[in-house]
C-alpha atoms as a PDB file:
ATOM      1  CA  UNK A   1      53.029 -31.506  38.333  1.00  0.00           C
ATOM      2  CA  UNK A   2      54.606 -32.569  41.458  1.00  0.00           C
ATOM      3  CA  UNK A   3      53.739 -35.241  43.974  1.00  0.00           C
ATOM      4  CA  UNK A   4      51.301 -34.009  46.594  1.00  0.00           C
ATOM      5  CA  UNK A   5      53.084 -34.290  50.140  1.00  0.00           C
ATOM      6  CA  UNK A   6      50.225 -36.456  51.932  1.00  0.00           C
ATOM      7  CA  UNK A   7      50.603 -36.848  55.648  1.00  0.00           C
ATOM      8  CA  UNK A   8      49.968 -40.547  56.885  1.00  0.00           C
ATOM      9  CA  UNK A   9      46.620 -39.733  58.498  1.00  0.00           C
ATOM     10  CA  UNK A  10      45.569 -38.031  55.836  1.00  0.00           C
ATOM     11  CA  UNK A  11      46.230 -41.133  53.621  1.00  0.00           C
ATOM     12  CA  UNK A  12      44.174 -43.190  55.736  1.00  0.00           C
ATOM     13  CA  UNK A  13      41.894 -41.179  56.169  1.00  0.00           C
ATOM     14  CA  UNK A  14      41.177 -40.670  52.742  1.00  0.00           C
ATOM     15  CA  UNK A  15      41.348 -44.732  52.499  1.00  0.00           C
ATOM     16  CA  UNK A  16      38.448 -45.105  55.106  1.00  0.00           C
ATOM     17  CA  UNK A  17      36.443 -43.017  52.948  1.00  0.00           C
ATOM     18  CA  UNK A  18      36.777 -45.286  50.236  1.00  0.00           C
ATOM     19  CA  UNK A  19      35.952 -48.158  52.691  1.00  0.00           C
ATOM     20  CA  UNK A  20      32.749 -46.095  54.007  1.00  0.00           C
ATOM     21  CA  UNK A  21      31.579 -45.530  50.657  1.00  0.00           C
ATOM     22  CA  UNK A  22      32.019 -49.158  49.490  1.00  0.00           C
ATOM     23  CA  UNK A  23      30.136 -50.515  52.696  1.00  0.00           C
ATOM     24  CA  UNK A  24      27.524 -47.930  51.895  1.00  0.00           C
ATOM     25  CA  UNK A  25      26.894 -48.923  48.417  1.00  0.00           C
ATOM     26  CA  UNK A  26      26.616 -52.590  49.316  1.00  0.00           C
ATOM     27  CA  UNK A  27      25.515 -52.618  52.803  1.00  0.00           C
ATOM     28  CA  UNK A  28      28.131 -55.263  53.493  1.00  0.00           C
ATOM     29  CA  UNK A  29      30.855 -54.473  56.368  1.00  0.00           C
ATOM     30  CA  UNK A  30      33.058 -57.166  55.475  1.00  0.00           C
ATOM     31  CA  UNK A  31      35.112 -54.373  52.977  1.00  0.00           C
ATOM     32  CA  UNK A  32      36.259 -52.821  56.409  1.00  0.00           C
ATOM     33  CA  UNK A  33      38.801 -55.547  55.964  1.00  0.00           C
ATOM     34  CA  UNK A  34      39.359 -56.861  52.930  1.00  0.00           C
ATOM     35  CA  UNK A  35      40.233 -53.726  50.874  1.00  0.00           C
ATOM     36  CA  UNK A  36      43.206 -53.576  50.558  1.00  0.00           C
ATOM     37  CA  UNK A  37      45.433 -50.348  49.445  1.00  0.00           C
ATOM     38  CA  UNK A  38      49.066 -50.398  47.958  1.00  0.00           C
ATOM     39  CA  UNK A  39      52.013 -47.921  49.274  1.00  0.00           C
ATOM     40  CA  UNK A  40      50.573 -44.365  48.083  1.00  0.00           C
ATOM     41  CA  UNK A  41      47.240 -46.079  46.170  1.00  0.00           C
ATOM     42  CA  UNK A  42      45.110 -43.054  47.657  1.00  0.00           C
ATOM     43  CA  UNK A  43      47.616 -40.302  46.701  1.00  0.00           C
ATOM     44  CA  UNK A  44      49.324 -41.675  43.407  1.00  0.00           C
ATOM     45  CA  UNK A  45      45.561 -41.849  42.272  1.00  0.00           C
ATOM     46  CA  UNK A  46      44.202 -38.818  43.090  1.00  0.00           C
ATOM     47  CA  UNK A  47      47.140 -37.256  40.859  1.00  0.00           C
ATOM     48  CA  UNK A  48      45.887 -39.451  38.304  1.00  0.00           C
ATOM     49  CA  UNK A  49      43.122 -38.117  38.342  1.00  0.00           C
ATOM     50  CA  UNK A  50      44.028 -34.779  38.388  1.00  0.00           C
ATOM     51  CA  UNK A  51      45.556 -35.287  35.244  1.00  0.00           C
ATOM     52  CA  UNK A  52      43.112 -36.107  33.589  1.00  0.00           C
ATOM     53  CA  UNK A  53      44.155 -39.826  33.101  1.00  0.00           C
ATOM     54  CA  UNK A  54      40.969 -42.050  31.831  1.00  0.00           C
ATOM     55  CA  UNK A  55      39.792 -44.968  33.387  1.00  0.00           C
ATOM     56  CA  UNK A  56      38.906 -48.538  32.042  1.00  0.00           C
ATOM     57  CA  UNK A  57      36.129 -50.144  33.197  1.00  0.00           C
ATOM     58  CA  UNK A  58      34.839 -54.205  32.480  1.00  0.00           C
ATOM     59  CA  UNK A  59      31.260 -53.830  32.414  1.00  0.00           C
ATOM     60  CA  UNK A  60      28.931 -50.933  30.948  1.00  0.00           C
ATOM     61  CA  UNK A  61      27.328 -51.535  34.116  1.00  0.00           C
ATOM     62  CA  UNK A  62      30.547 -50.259  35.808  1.00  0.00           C
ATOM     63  CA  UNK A  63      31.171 -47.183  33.559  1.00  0.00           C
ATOM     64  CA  UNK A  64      27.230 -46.115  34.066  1.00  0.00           C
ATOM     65  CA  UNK A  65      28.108 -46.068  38.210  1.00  0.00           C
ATOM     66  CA  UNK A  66      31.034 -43.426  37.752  1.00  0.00           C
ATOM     67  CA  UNK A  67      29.550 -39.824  38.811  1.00  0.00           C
ATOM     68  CA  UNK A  68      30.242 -37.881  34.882  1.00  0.00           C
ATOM     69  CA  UNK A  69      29.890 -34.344  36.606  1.00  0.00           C
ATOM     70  CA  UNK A  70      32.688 -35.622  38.915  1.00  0.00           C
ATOM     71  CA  UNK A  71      34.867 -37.453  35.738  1.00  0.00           C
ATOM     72  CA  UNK A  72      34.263 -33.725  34.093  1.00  0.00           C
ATOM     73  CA  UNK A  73      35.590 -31.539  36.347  1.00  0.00           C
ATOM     74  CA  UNK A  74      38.988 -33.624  36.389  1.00  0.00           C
ATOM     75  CA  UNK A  75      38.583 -33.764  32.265  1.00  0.00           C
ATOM     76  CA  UNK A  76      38.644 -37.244  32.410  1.00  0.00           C
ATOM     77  CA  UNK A  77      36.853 -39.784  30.781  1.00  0.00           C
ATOM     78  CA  UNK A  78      35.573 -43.430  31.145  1.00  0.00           C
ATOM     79  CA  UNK A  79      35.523 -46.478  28.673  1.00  0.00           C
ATOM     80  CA  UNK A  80      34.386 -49.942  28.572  1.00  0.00           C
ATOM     81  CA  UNK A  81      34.570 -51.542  25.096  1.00  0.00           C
ATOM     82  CA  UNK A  82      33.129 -55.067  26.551  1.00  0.00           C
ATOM     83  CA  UNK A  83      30.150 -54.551  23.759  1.00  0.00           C
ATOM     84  CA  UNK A  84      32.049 -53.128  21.053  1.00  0.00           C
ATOM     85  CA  UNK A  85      31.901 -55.089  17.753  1.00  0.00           C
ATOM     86  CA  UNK A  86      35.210 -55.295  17.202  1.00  0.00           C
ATOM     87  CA  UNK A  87      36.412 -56.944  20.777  1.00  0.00           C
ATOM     88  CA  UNK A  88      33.131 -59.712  20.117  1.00  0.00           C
ATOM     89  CA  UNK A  89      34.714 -60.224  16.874  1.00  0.00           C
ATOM     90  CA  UNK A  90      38.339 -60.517  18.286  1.00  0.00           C
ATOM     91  CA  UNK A  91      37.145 -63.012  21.182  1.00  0.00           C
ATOM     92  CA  UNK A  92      35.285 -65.184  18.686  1.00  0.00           C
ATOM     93  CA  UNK A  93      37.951 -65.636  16.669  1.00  0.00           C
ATOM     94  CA  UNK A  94      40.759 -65.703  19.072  1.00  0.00           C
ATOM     95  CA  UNK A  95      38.675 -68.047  21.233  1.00  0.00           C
ATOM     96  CA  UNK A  96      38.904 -65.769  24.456  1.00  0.00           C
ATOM     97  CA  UNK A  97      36.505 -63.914  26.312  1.00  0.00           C
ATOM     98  CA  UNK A  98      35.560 -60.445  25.677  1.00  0.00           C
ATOM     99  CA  UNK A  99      37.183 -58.985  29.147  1.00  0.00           C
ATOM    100  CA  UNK A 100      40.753 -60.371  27.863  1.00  0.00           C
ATOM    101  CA  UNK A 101      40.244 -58.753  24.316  1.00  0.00           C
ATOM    102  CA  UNK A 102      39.015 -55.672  25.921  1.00  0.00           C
ATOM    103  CA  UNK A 103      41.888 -55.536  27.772  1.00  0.00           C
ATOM    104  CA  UNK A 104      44.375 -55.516  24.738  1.00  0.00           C
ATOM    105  CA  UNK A 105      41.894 -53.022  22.954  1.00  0.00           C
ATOM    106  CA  UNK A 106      42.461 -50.318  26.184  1.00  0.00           C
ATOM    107  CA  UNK A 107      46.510 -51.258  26.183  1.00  0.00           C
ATOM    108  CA  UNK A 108      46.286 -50.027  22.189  1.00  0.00           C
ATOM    109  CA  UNK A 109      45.162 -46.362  23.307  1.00  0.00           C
ATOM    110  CA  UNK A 110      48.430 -45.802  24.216  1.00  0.00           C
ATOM    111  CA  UNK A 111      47.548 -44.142  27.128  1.00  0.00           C
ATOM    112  CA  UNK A 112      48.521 -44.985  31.155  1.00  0.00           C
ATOM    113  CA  UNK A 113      45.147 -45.899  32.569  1.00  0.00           C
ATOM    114  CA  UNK A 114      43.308 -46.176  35.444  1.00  0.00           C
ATOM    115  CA  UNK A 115      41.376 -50.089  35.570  1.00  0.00           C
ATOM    116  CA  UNK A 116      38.481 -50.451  37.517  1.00  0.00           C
ATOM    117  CA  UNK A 117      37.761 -53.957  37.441  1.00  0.00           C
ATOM    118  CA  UNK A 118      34.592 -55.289  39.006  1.00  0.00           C
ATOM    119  CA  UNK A 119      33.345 -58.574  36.894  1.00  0.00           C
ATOM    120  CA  UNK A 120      35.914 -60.351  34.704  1.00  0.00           C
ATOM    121  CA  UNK A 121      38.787 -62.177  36.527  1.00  0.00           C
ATOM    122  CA  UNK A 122      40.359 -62.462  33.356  1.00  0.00           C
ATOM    123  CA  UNK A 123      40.620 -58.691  32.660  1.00  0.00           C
ATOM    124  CA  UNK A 124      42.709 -58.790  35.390  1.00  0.00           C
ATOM    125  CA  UNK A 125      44.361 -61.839  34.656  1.00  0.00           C
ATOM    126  CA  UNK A 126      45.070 -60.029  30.782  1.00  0.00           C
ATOM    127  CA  UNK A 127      46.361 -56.649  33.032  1.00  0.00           C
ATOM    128  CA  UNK A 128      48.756 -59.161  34.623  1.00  0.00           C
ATOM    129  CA  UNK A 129      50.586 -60.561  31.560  1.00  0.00           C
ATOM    130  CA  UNK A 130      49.994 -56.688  30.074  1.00  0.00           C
ATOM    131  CA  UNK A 131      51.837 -55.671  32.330  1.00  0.00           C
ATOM    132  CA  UNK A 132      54.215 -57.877  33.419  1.00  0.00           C
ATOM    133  CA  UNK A 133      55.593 -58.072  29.604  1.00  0.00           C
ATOM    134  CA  UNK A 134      55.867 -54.193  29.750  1.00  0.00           C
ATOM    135  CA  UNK A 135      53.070 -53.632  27.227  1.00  0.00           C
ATOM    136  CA  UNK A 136      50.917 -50.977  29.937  1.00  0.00           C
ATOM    137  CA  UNK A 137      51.839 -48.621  33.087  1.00  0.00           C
ATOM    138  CA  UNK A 138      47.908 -48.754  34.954  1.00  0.00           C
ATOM    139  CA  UNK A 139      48.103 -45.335  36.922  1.00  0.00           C
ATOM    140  CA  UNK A 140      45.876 -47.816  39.018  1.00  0.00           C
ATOM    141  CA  UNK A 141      44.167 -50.779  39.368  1.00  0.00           C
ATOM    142  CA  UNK A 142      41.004 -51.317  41.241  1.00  0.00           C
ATOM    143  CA  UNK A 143      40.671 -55.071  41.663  1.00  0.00           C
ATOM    144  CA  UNK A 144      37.245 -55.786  42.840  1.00  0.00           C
ATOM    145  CA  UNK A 145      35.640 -58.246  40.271  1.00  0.00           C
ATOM    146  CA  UNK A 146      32.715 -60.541  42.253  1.00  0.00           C
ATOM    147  CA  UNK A 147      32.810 -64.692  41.250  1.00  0.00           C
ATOM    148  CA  UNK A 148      34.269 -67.920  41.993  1.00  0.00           C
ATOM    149  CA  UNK A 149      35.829 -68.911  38.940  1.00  0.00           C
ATOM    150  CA  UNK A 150      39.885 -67.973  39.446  1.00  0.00           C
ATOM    151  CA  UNK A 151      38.412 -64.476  40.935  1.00  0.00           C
ATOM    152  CA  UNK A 152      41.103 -64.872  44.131  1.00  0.00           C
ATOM    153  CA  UNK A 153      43.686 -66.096  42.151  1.00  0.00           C
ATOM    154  CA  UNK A 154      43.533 -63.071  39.677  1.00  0.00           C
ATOM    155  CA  UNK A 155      43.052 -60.659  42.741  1.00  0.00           C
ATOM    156  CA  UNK A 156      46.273 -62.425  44.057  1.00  0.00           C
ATOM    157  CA  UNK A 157      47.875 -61.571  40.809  1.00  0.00           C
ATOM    158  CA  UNK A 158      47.444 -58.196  41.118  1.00  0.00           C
ATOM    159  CA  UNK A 159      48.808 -58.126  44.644  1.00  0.00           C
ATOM    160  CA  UNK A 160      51.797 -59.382  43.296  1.00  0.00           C
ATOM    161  CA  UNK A 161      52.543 -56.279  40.679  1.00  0.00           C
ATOM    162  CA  UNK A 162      54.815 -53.227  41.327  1.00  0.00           C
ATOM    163  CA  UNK A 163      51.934 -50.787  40.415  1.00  0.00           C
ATOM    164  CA  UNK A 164      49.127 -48.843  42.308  1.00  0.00           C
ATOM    165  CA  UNK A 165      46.327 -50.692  43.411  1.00  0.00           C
ATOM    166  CA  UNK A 166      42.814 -51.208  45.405  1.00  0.00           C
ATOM    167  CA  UNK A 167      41.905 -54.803  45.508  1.00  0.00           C
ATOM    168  CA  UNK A 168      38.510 -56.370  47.140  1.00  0.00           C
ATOM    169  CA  UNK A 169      40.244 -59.291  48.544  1.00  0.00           C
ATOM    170  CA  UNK A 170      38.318 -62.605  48.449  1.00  0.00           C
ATOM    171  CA  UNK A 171      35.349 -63.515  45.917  1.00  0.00           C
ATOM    172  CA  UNK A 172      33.374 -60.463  46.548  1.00  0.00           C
ATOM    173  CA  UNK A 173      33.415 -57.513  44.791  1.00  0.00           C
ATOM    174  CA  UNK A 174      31.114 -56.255  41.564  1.00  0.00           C
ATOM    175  CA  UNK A 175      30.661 -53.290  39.422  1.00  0.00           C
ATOM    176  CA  UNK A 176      29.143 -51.512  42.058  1.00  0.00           C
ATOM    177  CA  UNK A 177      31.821 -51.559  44.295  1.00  0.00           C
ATOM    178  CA  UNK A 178      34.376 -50.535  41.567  1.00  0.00           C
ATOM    179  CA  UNK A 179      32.255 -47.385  40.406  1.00  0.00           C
ATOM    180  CA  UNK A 180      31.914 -46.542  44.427  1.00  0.00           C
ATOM    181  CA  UNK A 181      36.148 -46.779  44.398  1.00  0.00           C
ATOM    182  CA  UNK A 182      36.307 -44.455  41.627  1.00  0.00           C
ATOM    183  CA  UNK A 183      33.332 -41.926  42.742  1.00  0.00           C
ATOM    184  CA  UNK A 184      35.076 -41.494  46.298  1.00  0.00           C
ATOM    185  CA  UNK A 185      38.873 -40.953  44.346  1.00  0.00           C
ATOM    186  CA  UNK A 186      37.344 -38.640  41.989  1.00  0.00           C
ATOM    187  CA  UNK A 187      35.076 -36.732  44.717  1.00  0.00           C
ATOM    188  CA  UNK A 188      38.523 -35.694  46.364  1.00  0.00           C
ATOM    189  CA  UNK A 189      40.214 -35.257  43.216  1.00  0.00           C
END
């Protein structure tokens, strides 16, 4: 499939429609400026998406906010495995917290995801060292989790990385807003 030639208005347009939808969904304006897109987020997503290519959320919460008529008619699909029985098991034993070990359980699908990231600071944190030791390609990341425990500095991390991304600068964010970011990609998919 090739790359879809996107004019620059086009592209942000298509990123203030992702802003809109977030300020609609949590009636705050403050995400008029601090979303923040990557080169060719918009774009390099909606291929994605296209594709087919799945997408990773933190919370069940999260994966319950993504439109599944919308996810269907790209033959996509959504996970979370934060309540599996495995990654409680893993995190017990390994002494980490279930968003880290549900990281490494979506890197094991073998399969270049999308991450839409909306509670846990340390998925994202995980998705940095993931990624950063070549172990997973995100198609993107949507860095929105809400908190005040190392929520900026794992936001920061992700600004840092050579991938696609949509990051909720600051401490706010939430599941919400992450399942608004994916409903207004996949509603122009």
């Amino acid at each position: 499939m090739e790359l879809e030639q996107v004019l620059p208005k086009e592209i942000e347009r298509r990123s203030f429609e992702i802003i809109a939808r977030v300020i609609h969904a949590t009636a705050d304006f403050d995400y008029a400026d601090n979303l923040v897109f990557s080169d060719s987020a918009v774009p390099l997503a909606l291929r994605a998406l296209r594709e087919g290519t799945p997408i990773v959320t933190d919370t069940n919460m999260g994966k319950a906010g993504i439109n599944k008529t919308a996810l269907k008619k790209v033959k996509s699909e959504v996970y979370c495995f934060m309540a599996d029985e495995d990654v409680a098991r893993i995190a017990g034993e390994q002494g980490i917290t279930r968003a880290r070990a549900s990281m490494d359980k979506a890197a094991s699908l073998g399969k270049d995801c999308i991450f839409a990231i909306g509670n846990a600071p340390t998925a994202l944190i995980r998705l940095y060292e993931l990624i950063r030791a070549g172990q997973i390609h995100p198609r993107l990341i949507i860095a929105a989790p809400v908190g005040f425990v190392n929520v900026v500095q794992a936001k920061e991390r992700i600004l840092s990385l050579d991938v696609p991304y949509i990051v909720a600068k600051g401490r706010k964010g939430g599941s919400t807003v992450a399942a608004a970011i994916c409903n207004a990609l996949l509603y122009e998919a």
